[in-house]
PDB file of N, CA and C in Angstrom:
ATOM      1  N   UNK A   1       4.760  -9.223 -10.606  1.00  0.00           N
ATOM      2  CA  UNK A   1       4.105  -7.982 -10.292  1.00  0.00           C
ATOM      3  C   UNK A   1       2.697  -8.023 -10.878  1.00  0.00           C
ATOM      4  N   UNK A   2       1.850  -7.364 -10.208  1.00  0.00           N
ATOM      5  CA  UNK A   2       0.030  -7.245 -10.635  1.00  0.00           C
ATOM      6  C   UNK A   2       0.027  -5.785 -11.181  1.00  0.00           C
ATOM      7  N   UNK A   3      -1.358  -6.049 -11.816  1.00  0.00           N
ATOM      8  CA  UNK A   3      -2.078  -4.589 -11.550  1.00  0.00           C
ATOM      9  C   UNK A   3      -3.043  -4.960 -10.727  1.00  0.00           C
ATOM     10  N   UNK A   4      -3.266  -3.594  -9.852  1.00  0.00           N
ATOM     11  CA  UNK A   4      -4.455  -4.338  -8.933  1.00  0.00           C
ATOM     12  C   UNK A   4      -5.556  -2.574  -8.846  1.00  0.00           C
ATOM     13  N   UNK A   5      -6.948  -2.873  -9.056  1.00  0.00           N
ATOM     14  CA  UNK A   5      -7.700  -1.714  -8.563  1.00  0.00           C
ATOM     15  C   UNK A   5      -7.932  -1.622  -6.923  1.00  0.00           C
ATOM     16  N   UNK A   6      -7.692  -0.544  -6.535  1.00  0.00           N
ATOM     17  CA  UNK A   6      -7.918  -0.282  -5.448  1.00  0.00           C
ATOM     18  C   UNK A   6      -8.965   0.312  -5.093  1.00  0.00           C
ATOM     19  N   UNK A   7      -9.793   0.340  -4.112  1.00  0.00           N
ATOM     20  CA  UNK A   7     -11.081   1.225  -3.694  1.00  0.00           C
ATOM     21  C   UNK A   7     -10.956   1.281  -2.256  1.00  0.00           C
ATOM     22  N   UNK A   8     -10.203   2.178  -1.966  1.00  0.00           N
ATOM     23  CA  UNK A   8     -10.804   2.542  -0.115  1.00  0.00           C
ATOM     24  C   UNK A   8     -12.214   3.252   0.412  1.00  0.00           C
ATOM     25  N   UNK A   9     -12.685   2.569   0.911  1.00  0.00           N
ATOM     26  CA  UNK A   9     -13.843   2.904   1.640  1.00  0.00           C
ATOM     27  C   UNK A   9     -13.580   4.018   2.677  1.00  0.00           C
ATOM     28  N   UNK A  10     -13.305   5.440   2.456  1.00  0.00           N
ATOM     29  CA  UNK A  10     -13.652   6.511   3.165  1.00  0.00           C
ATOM     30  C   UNK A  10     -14.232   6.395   4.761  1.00  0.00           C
ATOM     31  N   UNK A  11     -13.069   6.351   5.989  1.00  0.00           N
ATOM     32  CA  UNK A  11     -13.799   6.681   7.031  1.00  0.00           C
ATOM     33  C   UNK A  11     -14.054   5.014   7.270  1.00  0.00           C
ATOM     34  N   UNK A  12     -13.399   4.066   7.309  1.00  0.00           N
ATOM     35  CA  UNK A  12     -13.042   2.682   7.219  1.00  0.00           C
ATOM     36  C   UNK A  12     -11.928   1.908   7.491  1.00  0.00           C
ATOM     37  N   UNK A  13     -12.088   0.676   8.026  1.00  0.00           N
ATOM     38  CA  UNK A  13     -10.745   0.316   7.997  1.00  0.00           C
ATOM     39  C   UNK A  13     -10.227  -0.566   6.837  1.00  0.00           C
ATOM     40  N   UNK A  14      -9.358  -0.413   6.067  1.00  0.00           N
ATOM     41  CA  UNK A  14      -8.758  -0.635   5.183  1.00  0.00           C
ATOM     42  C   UNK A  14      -8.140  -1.441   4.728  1.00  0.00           C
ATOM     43  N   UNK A  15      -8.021  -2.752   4.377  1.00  0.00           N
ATOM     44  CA  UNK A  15      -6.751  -3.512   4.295  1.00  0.00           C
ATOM     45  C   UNK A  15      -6.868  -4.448   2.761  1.00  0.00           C
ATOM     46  N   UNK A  16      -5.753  -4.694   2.377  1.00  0.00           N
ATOM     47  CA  UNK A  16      -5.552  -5.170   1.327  1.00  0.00           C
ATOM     48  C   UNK A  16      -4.393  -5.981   1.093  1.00  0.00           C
ATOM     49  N   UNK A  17      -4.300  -6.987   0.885  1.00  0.00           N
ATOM     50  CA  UNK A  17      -3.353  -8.060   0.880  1.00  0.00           C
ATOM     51  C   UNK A  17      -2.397  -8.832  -0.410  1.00  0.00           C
ATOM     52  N   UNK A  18      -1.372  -8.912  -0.702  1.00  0.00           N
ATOM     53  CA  UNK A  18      -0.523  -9.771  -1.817  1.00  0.00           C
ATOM     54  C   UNK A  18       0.298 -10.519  -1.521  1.00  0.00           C
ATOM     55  N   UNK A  19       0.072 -11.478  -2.407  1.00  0.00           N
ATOM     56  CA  UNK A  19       1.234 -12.791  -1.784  1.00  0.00           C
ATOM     57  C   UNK A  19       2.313 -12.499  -2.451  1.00  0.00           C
ATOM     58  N   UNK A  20       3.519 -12.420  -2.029  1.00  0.00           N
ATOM     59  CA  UNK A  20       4.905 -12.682  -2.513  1.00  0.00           C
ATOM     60  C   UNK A  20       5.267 -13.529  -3.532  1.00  0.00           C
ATOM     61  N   UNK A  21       5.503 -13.859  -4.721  1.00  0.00           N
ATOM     62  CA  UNK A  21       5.906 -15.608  -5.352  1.00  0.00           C
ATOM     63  C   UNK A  21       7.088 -15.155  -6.278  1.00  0.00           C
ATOM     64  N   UNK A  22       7.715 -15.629  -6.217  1.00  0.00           N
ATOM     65  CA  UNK A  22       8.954 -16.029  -7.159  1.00  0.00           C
ATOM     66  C   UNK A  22       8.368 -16.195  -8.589  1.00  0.00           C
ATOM     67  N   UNK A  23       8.779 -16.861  -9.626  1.00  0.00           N
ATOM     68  CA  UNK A  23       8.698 -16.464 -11.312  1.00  0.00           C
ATOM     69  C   UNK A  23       8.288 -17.862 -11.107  1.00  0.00           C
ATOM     70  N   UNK A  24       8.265 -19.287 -10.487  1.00  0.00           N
ATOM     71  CA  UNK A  24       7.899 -20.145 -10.270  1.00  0.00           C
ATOM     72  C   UNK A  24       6.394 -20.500  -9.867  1.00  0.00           C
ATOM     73  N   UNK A  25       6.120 -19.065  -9.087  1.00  0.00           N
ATOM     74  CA  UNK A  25       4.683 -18.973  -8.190  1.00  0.00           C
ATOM     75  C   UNK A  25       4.836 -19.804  -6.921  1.00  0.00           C
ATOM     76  N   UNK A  26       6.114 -20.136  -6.278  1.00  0.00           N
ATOM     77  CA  UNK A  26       6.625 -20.393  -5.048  1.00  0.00           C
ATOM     78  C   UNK A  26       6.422 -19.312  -4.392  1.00  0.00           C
ATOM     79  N   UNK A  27       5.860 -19.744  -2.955  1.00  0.00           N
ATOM     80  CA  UNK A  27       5.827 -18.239  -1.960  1.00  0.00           C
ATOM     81  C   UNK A  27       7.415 -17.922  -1.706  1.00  0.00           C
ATOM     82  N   UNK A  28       7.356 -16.359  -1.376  1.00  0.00           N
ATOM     83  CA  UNK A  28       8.969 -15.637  -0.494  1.00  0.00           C
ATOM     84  C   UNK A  28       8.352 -15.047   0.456  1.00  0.00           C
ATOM     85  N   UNK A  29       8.921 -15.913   1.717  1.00  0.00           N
ATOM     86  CA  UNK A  29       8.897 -15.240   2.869  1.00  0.00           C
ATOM     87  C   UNK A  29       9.058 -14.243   2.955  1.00  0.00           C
ATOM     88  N   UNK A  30       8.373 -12.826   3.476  1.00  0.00           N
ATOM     89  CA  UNK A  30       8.684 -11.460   3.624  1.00  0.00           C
ATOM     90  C   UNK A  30       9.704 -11.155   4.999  1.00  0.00           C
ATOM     91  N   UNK A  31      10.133 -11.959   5.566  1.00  0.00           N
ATOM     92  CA  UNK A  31      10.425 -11.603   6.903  1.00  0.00           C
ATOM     93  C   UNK A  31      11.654 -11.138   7.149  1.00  0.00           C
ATOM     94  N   UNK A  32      11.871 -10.239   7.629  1.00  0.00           N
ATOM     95  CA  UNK A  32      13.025  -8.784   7.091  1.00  0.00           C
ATOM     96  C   UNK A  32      12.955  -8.397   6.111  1.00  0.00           C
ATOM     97  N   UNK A  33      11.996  -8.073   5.511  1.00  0.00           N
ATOM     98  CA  UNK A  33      12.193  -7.101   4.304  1.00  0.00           C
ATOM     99  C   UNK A  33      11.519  -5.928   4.716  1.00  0.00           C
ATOM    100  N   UNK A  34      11.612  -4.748   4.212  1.00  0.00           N
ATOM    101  CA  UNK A  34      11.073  -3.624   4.236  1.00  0.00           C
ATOM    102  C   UNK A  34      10.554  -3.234   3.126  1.00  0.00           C
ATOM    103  N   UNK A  35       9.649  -2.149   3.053  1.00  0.00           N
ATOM    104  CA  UNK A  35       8.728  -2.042   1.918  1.00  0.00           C
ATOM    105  C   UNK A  35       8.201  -0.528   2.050  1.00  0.00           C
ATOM    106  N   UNK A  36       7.630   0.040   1.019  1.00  0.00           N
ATOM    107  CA  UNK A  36       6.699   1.230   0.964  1.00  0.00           C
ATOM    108  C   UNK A  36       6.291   0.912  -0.203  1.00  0.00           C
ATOM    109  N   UNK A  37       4.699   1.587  -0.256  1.00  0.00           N
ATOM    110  CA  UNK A  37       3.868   2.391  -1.207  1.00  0.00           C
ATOM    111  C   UNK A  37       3.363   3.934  -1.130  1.00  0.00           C
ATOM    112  N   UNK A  38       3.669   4.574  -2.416  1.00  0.00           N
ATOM    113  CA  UNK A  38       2.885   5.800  -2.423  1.00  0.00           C
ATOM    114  C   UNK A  38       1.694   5.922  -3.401  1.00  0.00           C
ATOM    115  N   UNK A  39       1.159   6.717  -3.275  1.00  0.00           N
ATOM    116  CA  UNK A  39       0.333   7.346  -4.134  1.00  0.00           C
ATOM    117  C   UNK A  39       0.522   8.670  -4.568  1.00  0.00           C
ATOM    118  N   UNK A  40       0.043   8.938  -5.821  1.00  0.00           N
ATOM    119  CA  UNK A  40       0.245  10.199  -6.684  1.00  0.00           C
ATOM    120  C   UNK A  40      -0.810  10.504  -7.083  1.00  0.00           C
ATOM    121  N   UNK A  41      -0.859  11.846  -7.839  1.00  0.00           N
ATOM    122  CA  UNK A  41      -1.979  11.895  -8.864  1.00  0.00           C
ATOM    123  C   UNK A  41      -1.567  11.387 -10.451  1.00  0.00           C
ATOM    124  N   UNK A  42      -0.399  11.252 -10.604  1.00  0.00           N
ATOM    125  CA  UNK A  42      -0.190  10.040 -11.595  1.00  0.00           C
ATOM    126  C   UNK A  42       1.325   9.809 -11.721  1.00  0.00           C
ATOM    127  N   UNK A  43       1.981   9.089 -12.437  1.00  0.00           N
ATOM    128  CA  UNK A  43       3.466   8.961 -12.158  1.00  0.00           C
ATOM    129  C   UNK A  43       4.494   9.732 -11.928  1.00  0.00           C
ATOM    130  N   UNK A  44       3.904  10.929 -12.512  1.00  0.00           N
ATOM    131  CA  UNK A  44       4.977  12.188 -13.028  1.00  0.00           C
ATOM    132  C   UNK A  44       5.123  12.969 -11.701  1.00  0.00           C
ATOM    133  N   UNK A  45       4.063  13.101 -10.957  1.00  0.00           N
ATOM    134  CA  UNK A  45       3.838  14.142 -10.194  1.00  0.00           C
ATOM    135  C   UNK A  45       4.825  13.604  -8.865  1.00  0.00           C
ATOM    136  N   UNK A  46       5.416  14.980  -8.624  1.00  0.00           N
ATOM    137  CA  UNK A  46       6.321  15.346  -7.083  1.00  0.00           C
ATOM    138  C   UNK A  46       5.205  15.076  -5.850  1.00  0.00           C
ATOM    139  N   UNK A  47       3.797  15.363  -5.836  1.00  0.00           N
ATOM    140  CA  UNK A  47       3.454  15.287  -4.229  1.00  0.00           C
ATOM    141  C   UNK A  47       2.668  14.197  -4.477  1.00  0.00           C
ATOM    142  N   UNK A  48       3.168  13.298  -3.098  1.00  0.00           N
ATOM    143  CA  UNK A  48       2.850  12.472  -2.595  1.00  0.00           C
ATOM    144  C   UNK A  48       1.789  12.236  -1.573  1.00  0.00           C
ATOM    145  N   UNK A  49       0.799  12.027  -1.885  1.00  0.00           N
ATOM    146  CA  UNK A  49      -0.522  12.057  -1.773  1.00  0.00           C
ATOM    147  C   UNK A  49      -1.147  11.078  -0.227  1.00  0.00           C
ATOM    148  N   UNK A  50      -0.586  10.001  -0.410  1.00  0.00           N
ATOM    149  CA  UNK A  50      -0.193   8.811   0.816  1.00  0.00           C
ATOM    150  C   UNK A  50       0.490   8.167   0.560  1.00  0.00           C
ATOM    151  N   UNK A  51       0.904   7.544   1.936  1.00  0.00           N
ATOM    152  CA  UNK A  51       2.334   6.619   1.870  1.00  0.00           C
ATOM    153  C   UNK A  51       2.139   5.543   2.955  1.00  0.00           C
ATOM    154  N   UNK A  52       2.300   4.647   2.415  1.00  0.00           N
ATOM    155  CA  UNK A  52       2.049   3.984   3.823  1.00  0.00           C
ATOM    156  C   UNK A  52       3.471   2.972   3.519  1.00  0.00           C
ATOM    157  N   UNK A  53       4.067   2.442   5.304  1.00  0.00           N
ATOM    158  CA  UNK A  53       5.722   1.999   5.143  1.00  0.00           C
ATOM    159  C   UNK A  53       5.416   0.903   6.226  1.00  0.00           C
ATOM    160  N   UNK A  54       6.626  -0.193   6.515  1.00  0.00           N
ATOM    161  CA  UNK A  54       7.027  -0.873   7.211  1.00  0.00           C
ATOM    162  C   UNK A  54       7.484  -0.135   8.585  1.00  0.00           C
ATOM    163  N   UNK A  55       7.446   0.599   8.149  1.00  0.00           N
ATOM    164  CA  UNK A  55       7.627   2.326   9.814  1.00  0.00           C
ATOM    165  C   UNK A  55       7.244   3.332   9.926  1.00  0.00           C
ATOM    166  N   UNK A  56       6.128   2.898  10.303  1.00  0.00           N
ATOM    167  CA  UNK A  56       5.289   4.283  10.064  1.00  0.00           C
ATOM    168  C   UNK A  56       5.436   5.078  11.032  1.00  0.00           C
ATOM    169  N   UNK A  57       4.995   6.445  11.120  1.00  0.00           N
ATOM    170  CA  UNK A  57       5.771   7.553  12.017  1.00  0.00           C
ATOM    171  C   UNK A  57       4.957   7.754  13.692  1.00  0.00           C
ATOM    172  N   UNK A  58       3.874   7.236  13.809  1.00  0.00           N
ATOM    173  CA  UNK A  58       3.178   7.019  14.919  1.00  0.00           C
ATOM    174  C   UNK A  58       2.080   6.174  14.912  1.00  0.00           C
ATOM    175  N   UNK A  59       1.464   5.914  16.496  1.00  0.00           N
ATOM    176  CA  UNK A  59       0.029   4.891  16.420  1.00  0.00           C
ATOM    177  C   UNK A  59      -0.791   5.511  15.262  1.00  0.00           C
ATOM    178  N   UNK A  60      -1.871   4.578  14.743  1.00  0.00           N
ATOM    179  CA  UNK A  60      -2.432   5.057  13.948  1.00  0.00           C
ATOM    180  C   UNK A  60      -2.318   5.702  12.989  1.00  0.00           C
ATOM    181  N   UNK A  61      -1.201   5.671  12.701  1.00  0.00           N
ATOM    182  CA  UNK A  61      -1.185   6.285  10.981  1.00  0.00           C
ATOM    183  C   UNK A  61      -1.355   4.460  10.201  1.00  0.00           C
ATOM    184  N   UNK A  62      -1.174   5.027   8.980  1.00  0.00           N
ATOM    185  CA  UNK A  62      -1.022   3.473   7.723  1.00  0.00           C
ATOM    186  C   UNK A  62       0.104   2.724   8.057  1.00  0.00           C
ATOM    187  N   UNK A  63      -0.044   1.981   7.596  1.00  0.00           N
ATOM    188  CA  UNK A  63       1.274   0.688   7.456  1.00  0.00           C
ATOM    189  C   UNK A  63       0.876  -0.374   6.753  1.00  0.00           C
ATOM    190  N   UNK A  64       2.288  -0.645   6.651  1.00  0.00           N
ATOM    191  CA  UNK A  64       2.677  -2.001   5.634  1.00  0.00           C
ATOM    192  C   UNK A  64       3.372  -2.828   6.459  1.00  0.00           C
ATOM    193  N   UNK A  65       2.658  -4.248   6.189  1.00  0.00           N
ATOM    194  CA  UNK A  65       2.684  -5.423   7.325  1.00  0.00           C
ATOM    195  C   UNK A  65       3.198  -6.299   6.063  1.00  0.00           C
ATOM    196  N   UNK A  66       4.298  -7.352   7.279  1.00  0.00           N
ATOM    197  CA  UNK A  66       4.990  -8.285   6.504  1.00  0.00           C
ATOM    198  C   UNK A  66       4.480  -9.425   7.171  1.00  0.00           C
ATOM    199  N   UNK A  67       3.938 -10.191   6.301  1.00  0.00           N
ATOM    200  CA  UNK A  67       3.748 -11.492   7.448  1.00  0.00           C
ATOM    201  C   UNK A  67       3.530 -12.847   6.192  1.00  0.00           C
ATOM    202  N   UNK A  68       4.044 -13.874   7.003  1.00  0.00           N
ATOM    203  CA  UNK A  68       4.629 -14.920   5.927  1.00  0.00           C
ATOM    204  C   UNK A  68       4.824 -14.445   4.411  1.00  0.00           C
ATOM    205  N   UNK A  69       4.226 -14.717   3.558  1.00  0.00           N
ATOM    206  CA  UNK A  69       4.257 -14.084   2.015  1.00  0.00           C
ATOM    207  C   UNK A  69       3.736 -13.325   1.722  1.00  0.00           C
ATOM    208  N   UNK A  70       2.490 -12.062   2.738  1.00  0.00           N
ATOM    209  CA  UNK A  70       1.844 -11.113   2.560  1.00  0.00           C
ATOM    210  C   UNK A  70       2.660  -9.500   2.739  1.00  0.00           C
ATOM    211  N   UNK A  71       2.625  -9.043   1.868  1.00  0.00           N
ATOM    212  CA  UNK A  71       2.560  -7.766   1.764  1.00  0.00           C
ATOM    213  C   UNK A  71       0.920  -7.208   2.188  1.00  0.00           C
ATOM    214  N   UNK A  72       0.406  -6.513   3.384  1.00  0.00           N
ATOM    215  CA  UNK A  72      -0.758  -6.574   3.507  1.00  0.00           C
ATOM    216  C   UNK A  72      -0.074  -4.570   3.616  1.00  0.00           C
ATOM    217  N   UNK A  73      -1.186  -4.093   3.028  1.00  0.00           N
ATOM    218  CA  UNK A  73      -1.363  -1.907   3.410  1.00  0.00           C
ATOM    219  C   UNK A  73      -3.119  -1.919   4.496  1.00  0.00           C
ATOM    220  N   UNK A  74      -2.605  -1.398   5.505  1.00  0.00           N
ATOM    221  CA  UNK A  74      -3.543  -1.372   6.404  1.00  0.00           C
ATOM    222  C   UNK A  74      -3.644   0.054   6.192  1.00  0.00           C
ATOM    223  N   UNK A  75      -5.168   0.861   6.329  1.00  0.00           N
ATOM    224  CA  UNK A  75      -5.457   2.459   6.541  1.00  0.00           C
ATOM    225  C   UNK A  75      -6.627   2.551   7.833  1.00  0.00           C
ATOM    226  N   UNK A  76      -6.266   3.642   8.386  1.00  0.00           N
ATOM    227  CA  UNK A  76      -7.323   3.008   9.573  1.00  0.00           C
ATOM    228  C   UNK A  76      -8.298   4.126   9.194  1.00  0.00           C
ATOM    229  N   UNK A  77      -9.349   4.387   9.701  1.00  0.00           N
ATOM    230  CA  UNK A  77     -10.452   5.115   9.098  1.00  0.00           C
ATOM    231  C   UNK A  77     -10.283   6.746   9.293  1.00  0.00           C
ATOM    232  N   UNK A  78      -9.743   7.246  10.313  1.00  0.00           N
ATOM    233  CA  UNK A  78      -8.986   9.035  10.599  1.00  0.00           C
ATOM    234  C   UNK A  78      -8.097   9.370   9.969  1.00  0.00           C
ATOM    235  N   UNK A  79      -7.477   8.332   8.933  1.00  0.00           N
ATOM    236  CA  UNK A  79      -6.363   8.201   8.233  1.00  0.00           C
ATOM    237  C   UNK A  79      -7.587   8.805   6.654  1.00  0.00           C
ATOM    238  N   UNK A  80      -8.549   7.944   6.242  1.00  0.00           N
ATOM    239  CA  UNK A  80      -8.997   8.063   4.952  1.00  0.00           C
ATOM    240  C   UNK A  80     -10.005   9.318   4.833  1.00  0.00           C
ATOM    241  N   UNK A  81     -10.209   9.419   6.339  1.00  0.00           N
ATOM    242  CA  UNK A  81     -11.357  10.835   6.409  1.00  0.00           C
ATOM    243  C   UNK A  81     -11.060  12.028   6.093  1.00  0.00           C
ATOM    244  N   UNK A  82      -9.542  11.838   6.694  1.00  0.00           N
ATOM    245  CA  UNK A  82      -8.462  13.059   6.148  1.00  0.00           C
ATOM    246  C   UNK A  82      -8.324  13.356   4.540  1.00  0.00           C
ATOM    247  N   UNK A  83      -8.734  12.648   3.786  1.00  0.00           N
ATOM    248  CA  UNK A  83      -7.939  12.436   2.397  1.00  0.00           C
ATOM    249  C   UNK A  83      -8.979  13.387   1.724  1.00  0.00           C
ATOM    250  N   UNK A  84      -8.178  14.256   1.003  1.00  0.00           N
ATOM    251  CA  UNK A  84      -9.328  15.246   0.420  1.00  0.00           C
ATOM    252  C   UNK A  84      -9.208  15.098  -1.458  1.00  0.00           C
ATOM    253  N   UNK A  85      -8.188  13.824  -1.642  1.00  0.00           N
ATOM    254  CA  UNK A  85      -8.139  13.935  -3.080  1.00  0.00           C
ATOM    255  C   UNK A  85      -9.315  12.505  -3.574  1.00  0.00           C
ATOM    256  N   UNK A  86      -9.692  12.220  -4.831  1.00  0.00           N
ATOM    257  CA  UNK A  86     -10.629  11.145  -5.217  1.00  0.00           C
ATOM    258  C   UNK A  86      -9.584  10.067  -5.661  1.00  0.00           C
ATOM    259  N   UNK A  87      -8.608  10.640  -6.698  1.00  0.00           N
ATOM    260  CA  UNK A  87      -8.405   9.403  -7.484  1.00  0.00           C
ATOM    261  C   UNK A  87      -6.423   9.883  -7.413  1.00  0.00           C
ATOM    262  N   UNK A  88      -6.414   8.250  -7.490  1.00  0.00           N
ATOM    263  CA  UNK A  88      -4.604   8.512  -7.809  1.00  0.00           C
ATOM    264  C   UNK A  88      -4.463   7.295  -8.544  1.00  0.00           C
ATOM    265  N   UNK A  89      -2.028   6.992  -8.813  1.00  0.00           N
ATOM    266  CA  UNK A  89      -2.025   5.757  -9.095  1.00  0.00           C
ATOM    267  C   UNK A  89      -1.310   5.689  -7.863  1.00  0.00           C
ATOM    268  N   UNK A  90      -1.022   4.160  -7.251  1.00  0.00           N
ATOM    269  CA  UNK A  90      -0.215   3.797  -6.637  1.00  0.00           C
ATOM    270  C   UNK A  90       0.928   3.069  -7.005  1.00  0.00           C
ATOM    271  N   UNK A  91       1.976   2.594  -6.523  1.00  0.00           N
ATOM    272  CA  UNK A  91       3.188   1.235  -6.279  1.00  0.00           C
ATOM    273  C   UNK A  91       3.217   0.961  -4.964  1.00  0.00           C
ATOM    274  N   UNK A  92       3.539  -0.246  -4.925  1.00  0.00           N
ATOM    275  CA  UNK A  92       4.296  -0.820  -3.546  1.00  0.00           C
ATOM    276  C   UNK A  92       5.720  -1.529  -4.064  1.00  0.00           C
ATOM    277  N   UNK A  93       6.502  -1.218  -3.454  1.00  0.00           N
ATOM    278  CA  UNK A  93       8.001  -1.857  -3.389  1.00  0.00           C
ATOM    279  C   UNK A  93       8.655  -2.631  -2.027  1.00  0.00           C
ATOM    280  N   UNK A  94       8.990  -3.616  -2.171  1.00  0.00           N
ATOM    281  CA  UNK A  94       9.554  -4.091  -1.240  1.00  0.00           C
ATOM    282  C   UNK A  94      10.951  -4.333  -1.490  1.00  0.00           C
ATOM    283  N   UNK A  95      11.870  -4.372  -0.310  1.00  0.00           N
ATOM    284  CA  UNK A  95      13.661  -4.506  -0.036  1.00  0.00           C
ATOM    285  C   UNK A  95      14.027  -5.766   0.750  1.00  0.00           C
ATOM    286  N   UNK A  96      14.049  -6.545  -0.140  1.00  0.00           N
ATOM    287  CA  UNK A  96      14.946  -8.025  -0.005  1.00  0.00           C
ATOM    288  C   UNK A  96      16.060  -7.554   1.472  1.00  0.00           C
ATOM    289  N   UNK A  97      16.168  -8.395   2.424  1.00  0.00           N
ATOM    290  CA  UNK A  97      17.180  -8.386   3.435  1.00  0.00           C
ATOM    291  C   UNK A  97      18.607  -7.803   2.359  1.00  0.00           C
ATOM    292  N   UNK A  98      19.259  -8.398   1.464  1.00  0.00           N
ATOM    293  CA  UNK A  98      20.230  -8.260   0.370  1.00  0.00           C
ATOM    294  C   UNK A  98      20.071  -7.422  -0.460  1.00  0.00           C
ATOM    295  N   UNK A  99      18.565  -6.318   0.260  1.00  0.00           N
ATOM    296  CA  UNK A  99      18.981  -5.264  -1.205  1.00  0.00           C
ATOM    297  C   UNK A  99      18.300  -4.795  -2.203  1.00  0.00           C
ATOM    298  N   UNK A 100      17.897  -6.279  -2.821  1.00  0.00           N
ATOM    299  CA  UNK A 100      16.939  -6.604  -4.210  1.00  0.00           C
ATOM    300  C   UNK A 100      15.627  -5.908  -3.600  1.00  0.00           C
ATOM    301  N   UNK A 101      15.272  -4.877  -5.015  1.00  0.00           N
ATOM    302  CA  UNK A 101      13.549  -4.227  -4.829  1.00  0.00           C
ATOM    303  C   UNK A 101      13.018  -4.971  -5.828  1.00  0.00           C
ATOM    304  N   UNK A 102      11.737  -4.988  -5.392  1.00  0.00           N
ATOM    305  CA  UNK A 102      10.733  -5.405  -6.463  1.00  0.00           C
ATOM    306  C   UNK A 102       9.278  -4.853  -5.831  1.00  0.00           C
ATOM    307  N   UNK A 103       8.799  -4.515  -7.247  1.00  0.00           N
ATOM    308  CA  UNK A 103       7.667  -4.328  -7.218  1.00  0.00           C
ATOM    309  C   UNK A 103       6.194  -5.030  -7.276  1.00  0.00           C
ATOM    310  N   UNK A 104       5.348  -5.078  -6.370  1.00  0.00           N
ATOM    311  CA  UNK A 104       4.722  -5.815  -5.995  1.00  0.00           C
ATOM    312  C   UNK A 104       3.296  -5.784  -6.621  1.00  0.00           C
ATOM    313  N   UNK A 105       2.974  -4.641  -6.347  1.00  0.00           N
ATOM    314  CA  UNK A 105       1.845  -4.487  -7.510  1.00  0.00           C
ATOM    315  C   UNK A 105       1.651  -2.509  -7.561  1.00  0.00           C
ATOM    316  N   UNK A 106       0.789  -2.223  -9.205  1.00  0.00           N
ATOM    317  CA  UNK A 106       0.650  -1.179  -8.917  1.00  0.00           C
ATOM    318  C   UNK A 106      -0.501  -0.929  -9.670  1.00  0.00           C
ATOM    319  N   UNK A 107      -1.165   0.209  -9.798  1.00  0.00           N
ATOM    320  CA  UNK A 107      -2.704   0.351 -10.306  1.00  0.00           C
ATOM    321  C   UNK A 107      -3.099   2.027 -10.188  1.00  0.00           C
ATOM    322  N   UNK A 108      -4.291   1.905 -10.230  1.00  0.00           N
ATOM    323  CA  UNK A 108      -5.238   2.895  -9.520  1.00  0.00           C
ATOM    324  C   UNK A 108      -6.066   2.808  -8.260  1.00  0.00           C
ATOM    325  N   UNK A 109      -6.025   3.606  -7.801  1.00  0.00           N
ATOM    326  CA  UNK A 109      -6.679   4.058  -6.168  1.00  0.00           C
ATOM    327  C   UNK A 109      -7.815   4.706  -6.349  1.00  0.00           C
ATOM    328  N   UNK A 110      -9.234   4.861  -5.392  1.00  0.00           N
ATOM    329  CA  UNK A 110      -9.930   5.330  -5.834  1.00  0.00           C
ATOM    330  C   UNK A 110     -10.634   5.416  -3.904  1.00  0.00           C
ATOM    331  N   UNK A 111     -11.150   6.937  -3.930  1.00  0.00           N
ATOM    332  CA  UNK A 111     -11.479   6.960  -2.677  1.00  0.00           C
ATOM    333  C   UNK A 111     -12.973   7.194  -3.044  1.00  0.00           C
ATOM    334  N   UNK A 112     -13.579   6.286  -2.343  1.00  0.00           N
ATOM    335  CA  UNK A 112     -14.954   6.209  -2.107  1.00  0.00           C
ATOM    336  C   UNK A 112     -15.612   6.857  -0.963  1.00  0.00           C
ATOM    337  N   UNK A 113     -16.099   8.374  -1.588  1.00  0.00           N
ATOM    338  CA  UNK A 113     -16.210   9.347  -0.374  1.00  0.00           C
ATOM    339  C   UNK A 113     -17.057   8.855   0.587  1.00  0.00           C
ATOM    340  N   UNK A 114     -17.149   9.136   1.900  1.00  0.00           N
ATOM    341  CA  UNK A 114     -17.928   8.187   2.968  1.00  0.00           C
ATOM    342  C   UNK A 114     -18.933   9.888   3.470  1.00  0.00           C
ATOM    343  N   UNK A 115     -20.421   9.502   3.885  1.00  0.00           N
ATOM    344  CA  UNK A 115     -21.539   9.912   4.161  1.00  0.00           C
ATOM    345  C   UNK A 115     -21.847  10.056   5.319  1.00  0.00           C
ATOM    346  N   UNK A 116     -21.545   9.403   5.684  1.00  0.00           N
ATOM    347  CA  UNK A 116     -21.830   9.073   7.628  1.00  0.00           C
ATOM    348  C   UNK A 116     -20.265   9.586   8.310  1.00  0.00           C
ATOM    349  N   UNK A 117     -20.616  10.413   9.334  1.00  0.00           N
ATOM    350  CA  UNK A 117     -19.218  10.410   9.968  1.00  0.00           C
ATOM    351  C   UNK A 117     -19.896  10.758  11.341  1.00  0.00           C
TER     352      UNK A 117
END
């Protein structure tokens, strides 16, 4: 597991990528696994701020893409324009075909308000 800083560029498209590795630093194929990340305003807190999943609920919302050893969170830019908060923390978790979660990385988020629209 990482810590990783995040900075979304406001009104942008978004993407951010992690490789999978075992305790060896061998890649794990992601392929059937499922996954989510949220964001908060910090661990404690009940509302969930964004979420982005392996199923997301229509075109164009966020998602989480599995592809060879990447955990990649895509945001598309009507997605970040919407966002009226600055700062959170995040997690991402992923679900082993068998079950097993693990956490992939987690940090701080930081929205970089955008000027031009």
């Amino acid at each position: 597991m990482s810590a990783f800083y995040l900075r979304i560029e406001q009104g942008t498209t978004s993407q951010y990528a992690w490789p999978v590795t075992d305790d060896d630093n061998n890649a794990i194929a992601v392929s059937g696994y499922t996954g989510k990340a949220q964001v908060r305003l910090d661990p404690t807190a009940t509302e969930v701020l964004h979420e982005w999943n392996t199923s997301p609920s229509g075109s164009g919302q966020s998602q989480m893409l599995m592809q060879g050893n990447l955990v990649i969170l895509v945001t598309p830019p009507a997605t970040s324009l919407a966002w009226t908060w600055k700062r959170g923390v995040y997690d991402i978790l992923i679900t082993a075909p068998d079950g097993t979660v693990s956490r992939v990385s987690e940090g701080v988020i930081e929205v970089s308000r955008s000027v031009t629209r």
